[in-house]
N, C-alpha and C. Protein backbone atom coordinates (compact mmCIF):
# COMPACT_ATOMS: atom_id res chain seq x y z
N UNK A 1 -8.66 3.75 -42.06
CA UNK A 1 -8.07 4.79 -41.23
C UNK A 1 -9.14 5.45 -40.38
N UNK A 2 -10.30 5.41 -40.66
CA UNK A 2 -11.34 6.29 -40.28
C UNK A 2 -11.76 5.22 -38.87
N UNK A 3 -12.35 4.31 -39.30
CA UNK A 3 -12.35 3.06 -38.79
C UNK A 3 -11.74 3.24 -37.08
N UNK A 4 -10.32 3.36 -37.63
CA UNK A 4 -9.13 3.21 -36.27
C UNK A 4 -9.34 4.66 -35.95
N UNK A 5 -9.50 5.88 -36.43
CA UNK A 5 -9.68 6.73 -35.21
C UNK A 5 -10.80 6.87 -34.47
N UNK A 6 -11.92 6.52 -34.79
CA UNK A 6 -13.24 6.11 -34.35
C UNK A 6 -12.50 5.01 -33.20
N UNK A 7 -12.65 3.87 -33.49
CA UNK A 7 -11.98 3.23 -32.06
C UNK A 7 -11.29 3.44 -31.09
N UNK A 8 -10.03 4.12 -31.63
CA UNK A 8 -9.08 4.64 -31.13
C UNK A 8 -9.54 6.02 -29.80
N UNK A 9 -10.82 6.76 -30.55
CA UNK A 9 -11.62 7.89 -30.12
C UNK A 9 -12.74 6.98 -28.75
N UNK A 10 -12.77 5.71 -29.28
CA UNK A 10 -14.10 4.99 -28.55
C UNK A 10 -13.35 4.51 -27.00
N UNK A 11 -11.82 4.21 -27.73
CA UNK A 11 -11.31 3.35 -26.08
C UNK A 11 -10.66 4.78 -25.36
N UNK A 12 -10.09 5.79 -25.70
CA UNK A 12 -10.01 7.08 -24.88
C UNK A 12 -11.12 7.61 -24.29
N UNK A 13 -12.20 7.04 -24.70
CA UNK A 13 -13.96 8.18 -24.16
C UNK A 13 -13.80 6.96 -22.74
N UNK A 14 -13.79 5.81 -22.99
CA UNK A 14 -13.74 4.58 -22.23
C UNK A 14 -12.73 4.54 -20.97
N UNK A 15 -11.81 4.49 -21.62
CA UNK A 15 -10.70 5.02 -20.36
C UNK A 15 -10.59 6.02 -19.67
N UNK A 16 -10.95 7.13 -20.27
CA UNK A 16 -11.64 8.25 -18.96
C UNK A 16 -12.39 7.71 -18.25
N UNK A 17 -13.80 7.41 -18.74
CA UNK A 17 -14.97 6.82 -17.93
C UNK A 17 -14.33 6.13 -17.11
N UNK A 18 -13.25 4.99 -17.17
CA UNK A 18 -12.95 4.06 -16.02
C UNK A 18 -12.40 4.79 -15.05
N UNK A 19 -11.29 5.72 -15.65
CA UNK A 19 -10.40 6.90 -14.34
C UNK A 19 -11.50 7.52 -14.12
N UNK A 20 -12.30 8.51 -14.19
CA UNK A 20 -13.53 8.90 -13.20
C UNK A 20 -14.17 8.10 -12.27
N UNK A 21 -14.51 6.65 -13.10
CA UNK A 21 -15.01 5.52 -11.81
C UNK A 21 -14.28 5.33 -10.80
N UNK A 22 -12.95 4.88 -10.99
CA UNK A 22 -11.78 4.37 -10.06
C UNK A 22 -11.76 5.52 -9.09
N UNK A 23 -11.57 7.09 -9.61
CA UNK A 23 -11.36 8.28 -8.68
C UNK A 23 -12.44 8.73 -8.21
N UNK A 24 -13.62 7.88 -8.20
CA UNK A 24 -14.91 8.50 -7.63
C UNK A 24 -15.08 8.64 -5.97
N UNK A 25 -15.16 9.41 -5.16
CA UNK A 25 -14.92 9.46 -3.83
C UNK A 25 -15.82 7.70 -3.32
N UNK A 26 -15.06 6.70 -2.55
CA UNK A 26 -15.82 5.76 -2.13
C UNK A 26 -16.68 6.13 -0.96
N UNK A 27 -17.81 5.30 -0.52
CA UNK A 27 -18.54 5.93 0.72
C UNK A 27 -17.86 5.72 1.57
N UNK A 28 -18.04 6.03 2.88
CA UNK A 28 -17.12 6.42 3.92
C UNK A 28 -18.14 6.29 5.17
N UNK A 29 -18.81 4.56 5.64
CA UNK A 29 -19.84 4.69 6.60
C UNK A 29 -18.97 4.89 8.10
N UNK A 30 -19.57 5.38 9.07
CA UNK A 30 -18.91 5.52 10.25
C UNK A 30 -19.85 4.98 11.23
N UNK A 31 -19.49 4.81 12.24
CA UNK A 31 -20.20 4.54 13.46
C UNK A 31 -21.11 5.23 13.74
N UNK A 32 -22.35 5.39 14.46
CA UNK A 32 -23.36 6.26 14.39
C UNK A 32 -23.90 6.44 13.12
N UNK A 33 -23.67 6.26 11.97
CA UNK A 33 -24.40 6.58 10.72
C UNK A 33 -25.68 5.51 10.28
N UNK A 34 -26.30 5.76 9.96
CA UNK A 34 -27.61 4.99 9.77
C UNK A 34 -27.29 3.70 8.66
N UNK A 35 -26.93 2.76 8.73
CA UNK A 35 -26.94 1.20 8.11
C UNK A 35 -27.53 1.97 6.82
N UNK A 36 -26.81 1.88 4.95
CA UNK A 36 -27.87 1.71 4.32
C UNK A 36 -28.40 0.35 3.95
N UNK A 37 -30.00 0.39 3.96
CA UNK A 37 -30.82 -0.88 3.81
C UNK A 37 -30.17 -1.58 2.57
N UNK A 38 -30.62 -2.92 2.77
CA UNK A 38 -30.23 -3.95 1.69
C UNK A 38 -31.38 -4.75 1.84
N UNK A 39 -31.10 -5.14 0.33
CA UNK A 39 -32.22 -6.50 -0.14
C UNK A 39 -31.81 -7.46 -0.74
N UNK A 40 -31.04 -8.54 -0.06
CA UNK A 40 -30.46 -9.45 -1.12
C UNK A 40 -30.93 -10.81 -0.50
N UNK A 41 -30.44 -11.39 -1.80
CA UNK A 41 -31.27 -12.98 -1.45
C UNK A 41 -29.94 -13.89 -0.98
N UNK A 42 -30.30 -14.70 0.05
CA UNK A 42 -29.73 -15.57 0.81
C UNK A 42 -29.78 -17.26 0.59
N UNK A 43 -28.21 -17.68 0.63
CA UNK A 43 -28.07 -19.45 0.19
C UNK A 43 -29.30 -19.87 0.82
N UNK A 44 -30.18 -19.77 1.36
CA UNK A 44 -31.30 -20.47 2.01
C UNK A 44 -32.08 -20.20 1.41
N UNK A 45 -32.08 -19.25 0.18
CA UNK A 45 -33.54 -19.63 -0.61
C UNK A 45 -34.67 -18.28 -0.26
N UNK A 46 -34.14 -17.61 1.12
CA UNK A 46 -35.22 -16.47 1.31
C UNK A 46 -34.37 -15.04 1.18
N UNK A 47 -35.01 -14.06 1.16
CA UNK A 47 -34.71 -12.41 0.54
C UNK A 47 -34.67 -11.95 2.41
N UNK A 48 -33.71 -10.97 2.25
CA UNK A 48 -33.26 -10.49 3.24
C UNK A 48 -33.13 -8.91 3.42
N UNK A 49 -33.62 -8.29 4.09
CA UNK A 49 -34.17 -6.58 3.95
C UNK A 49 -33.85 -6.29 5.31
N UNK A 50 -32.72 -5.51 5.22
CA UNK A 50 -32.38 -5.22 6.67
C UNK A 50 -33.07 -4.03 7.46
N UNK A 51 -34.47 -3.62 6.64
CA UNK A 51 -35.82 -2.95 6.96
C UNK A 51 -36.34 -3.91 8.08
N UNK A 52 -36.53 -5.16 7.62
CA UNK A 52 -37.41 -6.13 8.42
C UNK A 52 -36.54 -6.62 9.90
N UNK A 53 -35.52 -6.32 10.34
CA UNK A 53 -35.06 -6.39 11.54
C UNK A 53 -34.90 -5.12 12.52
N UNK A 54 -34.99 -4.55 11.92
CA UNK A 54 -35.21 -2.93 12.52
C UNK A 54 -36.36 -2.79 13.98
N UNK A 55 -35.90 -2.38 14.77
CA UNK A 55 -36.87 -2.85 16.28
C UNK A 55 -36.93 -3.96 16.76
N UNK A 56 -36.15 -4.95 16.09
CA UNK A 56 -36.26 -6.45 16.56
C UNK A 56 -34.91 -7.37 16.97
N UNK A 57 -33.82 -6.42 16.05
CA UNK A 57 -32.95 -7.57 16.65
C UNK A 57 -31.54 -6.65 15.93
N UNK A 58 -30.34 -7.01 16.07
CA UNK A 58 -28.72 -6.47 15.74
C UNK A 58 -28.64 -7.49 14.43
N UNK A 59 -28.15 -6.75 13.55
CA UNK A 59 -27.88 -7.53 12.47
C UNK A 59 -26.54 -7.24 12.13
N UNK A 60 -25.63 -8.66 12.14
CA UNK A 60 -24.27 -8.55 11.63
C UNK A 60 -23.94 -8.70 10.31
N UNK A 61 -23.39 -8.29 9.51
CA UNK A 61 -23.12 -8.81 7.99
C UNK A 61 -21.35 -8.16 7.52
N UNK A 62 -21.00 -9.30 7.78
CA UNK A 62 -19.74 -9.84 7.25
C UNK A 62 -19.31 -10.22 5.69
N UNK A 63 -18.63 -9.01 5.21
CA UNK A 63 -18.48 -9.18 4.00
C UNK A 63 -16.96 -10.03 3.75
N UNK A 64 -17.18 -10.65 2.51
CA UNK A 64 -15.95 -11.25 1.87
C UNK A 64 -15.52 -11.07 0.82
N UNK A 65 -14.67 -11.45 0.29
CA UNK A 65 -13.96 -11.05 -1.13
C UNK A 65 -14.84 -12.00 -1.75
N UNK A 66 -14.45 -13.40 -2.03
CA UNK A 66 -14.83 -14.64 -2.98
C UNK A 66 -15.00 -15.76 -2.44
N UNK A 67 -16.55 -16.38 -2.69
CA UNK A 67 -16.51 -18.06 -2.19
C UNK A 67 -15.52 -18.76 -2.62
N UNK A 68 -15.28 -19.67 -1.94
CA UNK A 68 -14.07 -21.03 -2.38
C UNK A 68 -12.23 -20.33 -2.76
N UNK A 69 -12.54 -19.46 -2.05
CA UNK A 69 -11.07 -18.84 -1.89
C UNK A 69 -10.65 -19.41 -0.37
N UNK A 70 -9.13 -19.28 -0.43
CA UNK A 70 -8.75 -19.72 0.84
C UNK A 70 -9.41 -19.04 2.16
N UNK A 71 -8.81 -17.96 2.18
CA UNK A 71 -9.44 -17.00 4.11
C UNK A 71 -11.28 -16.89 3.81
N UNK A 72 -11.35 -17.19 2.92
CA UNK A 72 -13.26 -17.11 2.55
C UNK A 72 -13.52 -18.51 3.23
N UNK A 73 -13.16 -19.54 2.45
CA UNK A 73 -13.36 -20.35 3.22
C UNK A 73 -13.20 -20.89 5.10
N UNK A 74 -11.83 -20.43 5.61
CA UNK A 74 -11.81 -20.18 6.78
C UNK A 74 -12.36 -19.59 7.58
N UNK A 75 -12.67 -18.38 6.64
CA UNK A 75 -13.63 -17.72 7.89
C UNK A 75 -15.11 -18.51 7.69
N UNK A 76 -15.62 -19.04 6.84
CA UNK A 76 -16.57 -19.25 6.93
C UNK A 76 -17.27 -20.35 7.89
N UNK A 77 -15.69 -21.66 7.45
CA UNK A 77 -15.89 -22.55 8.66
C UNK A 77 -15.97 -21.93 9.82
N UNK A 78 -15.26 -20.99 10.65
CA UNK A 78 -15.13 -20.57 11.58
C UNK A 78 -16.21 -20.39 11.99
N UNK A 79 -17.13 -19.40 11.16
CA UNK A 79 -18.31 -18.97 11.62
C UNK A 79 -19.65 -20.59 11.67
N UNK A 80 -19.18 -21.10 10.77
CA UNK A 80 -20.17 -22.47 10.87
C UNK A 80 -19.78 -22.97 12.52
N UNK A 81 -19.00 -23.52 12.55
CA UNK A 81 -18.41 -24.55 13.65
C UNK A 81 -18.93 -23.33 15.14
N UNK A 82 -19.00 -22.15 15.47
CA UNK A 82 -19.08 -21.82 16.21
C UNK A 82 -20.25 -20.67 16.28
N UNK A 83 -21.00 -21.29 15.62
CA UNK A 83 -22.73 -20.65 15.65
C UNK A 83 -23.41 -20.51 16.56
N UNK A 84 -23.17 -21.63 17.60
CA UNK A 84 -23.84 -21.85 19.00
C UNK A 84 -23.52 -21.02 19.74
N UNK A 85 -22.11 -19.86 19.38
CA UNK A 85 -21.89 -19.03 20.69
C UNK A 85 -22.22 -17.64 20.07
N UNK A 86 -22.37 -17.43 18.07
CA UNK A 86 -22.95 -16.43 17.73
C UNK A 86 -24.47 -16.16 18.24
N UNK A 87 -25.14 -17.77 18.04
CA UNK A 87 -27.10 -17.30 18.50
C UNK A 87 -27.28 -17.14 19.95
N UNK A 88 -25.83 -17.30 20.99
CA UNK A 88 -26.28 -16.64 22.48
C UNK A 88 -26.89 -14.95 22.39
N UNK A 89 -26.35 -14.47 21.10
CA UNK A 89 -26.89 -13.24 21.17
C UNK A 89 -28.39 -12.93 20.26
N UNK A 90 -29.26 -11.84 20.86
CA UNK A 90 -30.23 -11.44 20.08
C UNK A 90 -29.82 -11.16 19.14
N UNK A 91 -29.35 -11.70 17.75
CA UNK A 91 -28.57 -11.04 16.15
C UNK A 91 -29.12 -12.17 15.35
N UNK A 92 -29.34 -10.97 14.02
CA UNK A 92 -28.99 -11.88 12.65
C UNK A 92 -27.88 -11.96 11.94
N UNK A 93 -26.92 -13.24 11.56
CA UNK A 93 -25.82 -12.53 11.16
C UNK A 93 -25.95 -13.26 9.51
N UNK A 94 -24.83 -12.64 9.07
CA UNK A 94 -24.78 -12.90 7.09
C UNK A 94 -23.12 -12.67 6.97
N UNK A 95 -22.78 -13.69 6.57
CA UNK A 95 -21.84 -13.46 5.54
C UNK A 95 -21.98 -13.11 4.58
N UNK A 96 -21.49 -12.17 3.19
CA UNK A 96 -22.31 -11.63 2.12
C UNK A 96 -20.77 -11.29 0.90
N UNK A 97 -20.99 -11.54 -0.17
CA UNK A 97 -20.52 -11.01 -1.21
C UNK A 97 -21.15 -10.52 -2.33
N UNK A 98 -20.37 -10.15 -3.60
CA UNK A 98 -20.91 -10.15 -4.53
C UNK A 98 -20.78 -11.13 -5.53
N UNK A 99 -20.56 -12.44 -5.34
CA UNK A 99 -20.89 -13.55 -5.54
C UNK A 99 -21.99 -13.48 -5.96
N UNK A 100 -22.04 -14.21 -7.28
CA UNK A 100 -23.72 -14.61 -7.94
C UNK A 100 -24.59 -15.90 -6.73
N UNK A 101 -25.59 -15.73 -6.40
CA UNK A 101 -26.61 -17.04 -5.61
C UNK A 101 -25.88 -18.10 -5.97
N UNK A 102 -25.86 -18.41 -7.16
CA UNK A 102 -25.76 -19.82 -6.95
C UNK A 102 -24.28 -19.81 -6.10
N UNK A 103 -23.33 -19.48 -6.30
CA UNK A 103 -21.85 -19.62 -6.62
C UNK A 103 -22.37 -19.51 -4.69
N UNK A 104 -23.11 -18.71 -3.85
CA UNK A 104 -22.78 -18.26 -2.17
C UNK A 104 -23.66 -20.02 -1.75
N UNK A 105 -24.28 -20.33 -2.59
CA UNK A 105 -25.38 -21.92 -2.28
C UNK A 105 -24.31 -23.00 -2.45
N UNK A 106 -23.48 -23.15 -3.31
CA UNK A 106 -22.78 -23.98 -3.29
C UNK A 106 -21.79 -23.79 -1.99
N UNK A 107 -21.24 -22.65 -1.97
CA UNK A 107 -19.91 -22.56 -1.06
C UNK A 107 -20.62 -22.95 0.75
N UNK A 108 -22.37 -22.21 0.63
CA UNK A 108 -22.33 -22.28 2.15
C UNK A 108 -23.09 -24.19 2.26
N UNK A 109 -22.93 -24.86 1.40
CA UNK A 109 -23.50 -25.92 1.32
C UNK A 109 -22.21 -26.78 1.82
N UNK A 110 -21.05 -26.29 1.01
CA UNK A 110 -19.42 -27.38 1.10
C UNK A 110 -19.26 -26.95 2.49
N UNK A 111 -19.41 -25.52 3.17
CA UNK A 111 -19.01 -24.79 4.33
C UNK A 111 -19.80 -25.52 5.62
N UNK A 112 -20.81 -26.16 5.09
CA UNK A 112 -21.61 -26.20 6.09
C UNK A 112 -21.94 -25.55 6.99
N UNK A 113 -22.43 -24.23 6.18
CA UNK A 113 -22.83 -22.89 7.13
C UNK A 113 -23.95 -23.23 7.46
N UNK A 114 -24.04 -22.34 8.88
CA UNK A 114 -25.51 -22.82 9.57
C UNK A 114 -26.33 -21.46 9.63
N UNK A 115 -25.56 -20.85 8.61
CA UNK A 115 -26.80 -19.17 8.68
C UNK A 115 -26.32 -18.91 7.10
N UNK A 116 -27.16 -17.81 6.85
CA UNK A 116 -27.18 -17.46 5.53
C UNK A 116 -26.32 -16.89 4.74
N UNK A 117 -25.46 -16.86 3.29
CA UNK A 117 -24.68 -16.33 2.77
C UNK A 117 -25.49 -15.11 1.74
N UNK A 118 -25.20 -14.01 1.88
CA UNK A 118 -26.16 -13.14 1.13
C UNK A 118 -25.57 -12.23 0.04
N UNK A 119 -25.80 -12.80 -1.32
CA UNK A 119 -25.66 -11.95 -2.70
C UNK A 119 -25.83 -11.01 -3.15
N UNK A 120 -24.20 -10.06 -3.64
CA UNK A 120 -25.14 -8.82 -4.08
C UNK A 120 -24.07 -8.66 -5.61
N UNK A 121 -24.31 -9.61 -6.66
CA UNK A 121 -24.01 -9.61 -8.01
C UNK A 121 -24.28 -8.07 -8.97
N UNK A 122 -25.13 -7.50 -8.09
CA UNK A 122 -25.10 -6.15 -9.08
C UNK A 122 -23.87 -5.18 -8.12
N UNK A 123 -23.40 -5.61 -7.12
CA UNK A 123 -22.70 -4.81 -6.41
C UNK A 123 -22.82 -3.32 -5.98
N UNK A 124 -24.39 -3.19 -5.96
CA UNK A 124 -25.33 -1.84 -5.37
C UNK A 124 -24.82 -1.57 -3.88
N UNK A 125 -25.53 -3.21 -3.16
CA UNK A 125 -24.90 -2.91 -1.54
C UNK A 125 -23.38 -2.78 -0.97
N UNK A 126 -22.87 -3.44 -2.09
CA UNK A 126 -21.45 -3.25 -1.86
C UNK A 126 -20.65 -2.53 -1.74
N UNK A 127 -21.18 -1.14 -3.26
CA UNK A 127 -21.28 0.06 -3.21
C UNK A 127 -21.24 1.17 -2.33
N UNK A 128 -22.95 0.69 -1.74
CA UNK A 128 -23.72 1.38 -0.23
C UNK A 128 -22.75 1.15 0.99
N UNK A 129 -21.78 0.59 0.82
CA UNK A 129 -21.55 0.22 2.37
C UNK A 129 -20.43 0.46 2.10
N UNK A 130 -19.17 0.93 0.79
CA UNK A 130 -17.90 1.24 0.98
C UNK A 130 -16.93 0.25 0.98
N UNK A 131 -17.52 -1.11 0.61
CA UNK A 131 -16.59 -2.40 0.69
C UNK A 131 -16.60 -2.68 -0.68
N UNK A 132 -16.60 -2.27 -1.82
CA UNK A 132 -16.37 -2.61 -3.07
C UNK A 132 -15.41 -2.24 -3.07
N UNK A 133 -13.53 -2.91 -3.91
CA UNK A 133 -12.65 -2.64 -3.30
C UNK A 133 -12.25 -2.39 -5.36
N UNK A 134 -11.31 -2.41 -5.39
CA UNK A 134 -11.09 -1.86 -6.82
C UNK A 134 -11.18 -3.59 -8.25
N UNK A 135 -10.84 -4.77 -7.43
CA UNK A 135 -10.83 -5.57 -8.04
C UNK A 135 -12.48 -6.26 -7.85
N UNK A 136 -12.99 -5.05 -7.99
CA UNK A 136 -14.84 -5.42 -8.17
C UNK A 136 -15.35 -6.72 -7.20
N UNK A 137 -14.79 -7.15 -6.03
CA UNK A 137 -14.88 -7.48 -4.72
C UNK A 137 -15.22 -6.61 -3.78
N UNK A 138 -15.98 -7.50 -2.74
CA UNK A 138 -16.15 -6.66 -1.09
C UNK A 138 -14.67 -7.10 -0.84
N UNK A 139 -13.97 -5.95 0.36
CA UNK A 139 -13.54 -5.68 1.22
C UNK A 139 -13.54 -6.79 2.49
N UNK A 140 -13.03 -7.16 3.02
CA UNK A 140 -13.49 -8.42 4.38
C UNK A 140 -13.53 -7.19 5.56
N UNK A 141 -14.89 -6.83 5.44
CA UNK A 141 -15.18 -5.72 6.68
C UNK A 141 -16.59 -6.35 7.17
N UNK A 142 -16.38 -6.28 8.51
CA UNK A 142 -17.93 -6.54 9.11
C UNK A 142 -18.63 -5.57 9.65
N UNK A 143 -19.67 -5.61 9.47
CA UNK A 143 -20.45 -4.25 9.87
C UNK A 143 -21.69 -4.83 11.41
N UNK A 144 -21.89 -3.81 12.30
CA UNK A 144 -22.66 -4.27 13.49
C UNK A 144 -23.50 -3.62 13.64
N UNK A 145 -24.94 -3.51 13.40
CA UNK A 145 -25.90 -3.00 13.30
C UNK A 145 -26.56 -2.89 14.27
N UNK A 146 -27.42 -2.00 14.86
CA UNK A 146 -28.36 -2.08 16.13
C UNK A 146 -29.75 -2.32 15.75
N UNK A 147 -30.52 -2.83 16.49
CA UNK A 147 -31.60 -2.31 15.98
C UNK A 147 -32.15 -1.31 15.70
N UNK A 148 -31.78 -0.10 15.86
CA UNK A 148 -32.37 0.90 15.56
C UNK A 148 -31.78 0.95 14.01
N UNK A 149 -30.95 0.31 13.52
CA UNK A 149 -30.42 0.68 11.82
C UNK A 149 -29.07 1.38 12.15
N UNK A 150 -28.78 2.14 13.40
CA UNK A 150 -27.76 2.48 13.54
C UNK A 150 -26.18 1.32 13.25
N UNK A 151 -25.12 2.04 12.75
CA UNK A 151 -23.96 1.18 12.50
C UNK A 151 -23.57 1.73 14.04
N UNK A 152 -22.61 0.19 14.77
CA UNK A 152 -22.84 0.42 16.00
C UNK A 152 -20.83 0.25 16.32
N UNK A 153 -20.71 -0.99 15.31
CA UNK A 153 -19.42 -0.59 14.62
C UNK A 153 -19.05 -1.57 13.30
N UNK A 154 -17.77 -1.13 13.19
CA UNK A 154 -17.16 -1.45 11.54
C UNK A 154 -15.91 -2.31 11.70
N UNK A 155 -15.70 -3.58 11.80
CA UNK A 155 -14.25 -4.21 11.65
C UNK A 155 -13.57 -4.32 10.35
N UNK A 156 -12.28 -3.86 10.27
CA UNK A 156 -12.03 -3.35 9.09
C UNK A 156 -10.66 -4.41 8.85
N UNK A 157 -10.25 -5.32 10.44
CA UNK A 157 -9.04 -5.81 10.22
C UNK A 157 -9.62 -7.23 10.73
N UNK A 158 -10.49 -7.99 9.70
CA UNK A 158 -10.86 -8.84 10.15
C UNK A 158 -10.04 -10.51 10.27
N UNK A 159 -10.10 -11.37 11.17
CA UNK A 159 -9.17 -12.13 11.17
C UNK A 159 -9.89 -13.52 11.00
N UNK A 160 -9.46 -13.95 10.02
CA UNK A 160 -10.39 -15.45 9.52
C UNK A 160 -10.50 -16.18 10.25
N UNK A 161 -9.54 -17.27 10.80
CA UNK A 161 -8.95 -17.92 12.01
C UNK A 161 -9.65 -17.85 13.23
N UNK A 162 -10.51 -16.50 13.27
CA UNK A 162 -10.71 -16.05 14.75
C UNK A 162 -12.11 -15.52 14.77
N UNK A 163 -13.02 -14.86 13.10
CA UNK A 163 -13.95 -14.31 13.17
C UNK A 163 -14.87 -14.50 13.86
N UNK A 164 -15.25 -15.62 14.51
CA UNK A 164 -16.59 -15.98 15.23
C UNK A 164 -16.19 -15.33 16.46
N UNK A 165 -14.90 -15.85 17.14
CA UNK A 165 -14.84 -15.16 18.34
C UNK A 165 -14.08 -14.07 18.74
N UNK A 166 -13.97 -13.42 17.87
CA UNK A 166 -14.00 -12.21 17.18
C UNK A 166 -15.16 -11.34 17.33
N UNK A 167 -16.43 -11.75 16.88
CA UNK A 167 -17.42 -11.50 16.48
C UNK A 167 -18.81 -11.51 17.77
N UNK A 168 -18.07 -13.00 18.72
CA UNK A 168 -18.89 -12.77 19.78
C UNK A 168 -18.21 -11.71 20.85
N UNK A 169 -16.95 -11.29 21.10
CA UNK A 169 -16.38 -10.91 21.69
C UNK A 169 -16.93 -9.05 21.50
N UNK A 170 -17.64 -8.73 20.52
CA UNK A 170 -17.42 -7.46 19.78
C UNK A 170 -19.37 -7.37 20.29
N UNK A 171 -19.93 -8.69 20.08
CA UNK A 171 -20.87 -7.96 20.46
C UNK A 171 -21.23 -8.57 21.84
N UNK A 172 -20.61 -8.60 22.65
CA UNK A 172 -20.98 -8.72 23.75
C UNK A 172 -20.04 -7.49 24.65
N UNK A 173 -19.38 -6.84 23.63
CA UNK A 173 -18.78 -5.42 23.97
C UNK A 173 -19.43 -4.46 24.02
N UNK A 174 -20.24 -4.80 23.17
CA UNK A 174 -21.56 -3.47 22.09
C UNK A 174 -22.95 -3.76 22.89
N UNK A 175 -22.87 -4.64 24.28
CA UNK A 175 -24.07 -5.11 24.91
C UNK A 175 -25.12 -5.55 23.89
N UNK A 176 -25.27 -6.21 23.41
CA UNK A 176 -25.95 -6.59 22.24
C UNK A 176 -26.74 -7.72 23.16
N UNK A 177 -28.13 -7.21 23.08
CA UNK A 177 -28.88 -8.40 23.83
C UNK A 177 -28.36 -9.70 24.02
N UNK A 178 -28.95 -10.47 24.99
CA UNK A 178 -28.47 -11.98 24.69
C UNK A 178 -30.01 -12.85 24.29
N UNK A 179 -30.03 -13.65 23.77
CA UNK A 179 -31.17 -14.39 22.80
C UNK A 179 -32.04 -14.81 24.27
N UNK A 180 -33.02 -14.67 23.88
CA UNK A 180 -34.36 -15.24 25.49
C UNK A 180 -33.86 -17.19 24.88
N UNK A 181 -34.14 -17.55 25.80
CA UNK A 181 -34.30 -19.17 26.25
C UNK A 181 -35.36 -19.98 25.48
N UNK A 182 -35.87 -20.67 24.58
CA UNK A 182 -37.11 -21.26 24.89
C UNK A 182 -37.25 -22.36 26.03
């Protein structure tokens, strides 16, 4: 008997804790608000710090729910197949979840993505940016960064089918340099 109210006492302390989590105000980034930085590692094997583009270039990062899901996958082809008209612009772009590495290496390997998929398994940045959605997934929101770190804007109704040109269309709205020639 003692036993069961002790437990009984353990999953009520527990289930609060979750209703406080669930009702915790989410962040709320806006346009003009300063990008918070991220450090996550990318299907290509290298770490990604959106410190290190700062003065140099627009960084896009396109979040998703789950690799090898249907609209995950679509958008992703999308963005593969039409890369050539994303690098007309000065940008880095990322697709990103909270997908463990391996699980974003496999998917951008089947995807044949031609830019990086970027992991955030502790779901810190996911957090930071307001796209952690209640089923412990990102949100499919893309975020448009300036170089200055500024958020320049936020797509919140993103369309799989269409994201790339979508995506060039948005930053060639946002005057977003265009890439020098070699």
């Amino acid at each position: 008997m003692k036993s069961m109210n002790l437990l009984g006492m353990a999953g009520l302390v527990l289930g609060f804790a979750t209703l406080a989590f669930a009702q915790a105000p989410a962040v709320e980034l806006k346009v003009g608000d300063k990008a918070p930085n991220f450090k996550m590692q990318g299907s290509d094997g290298k770490t990604y710090n959106l410190a290190d583009f700062t003065g140099k270039k627009a960084v896009v990062v396109a979040w998703f729910p789950a690799a090898f899901t249907k609209g995950c996958t679509v958008e992703c082809k999308n963005l593969a197949m039409n890369g050539d008209k994303i690098r007309q612009f000065d940008v880095a772009y990322f697709m990103a979840s909270t997908d463990p590495i391996e699980k974003n290496t496999d998917f951008a390997k089947a995807q044949e993505a031609d830019f990086p998929l970027l992991s955030d398994p502790s779901k810190e940045v996911a957090t930071a940016y307001g796209v952690l959605n209640p089923r412990g997934t990102a949100s499919r929101w893309t975020f448009y960064i300036g170089k200055d770190g500024t958020i320049l804007a936020i797509d919140k109704a993103v369309k799989v089918d269409t994201s790339a040109e979508d995506m060039v269309a948005k930053l060639a709205e946002l005057n977003v340099a265009k890439a020098k020639s070699n």
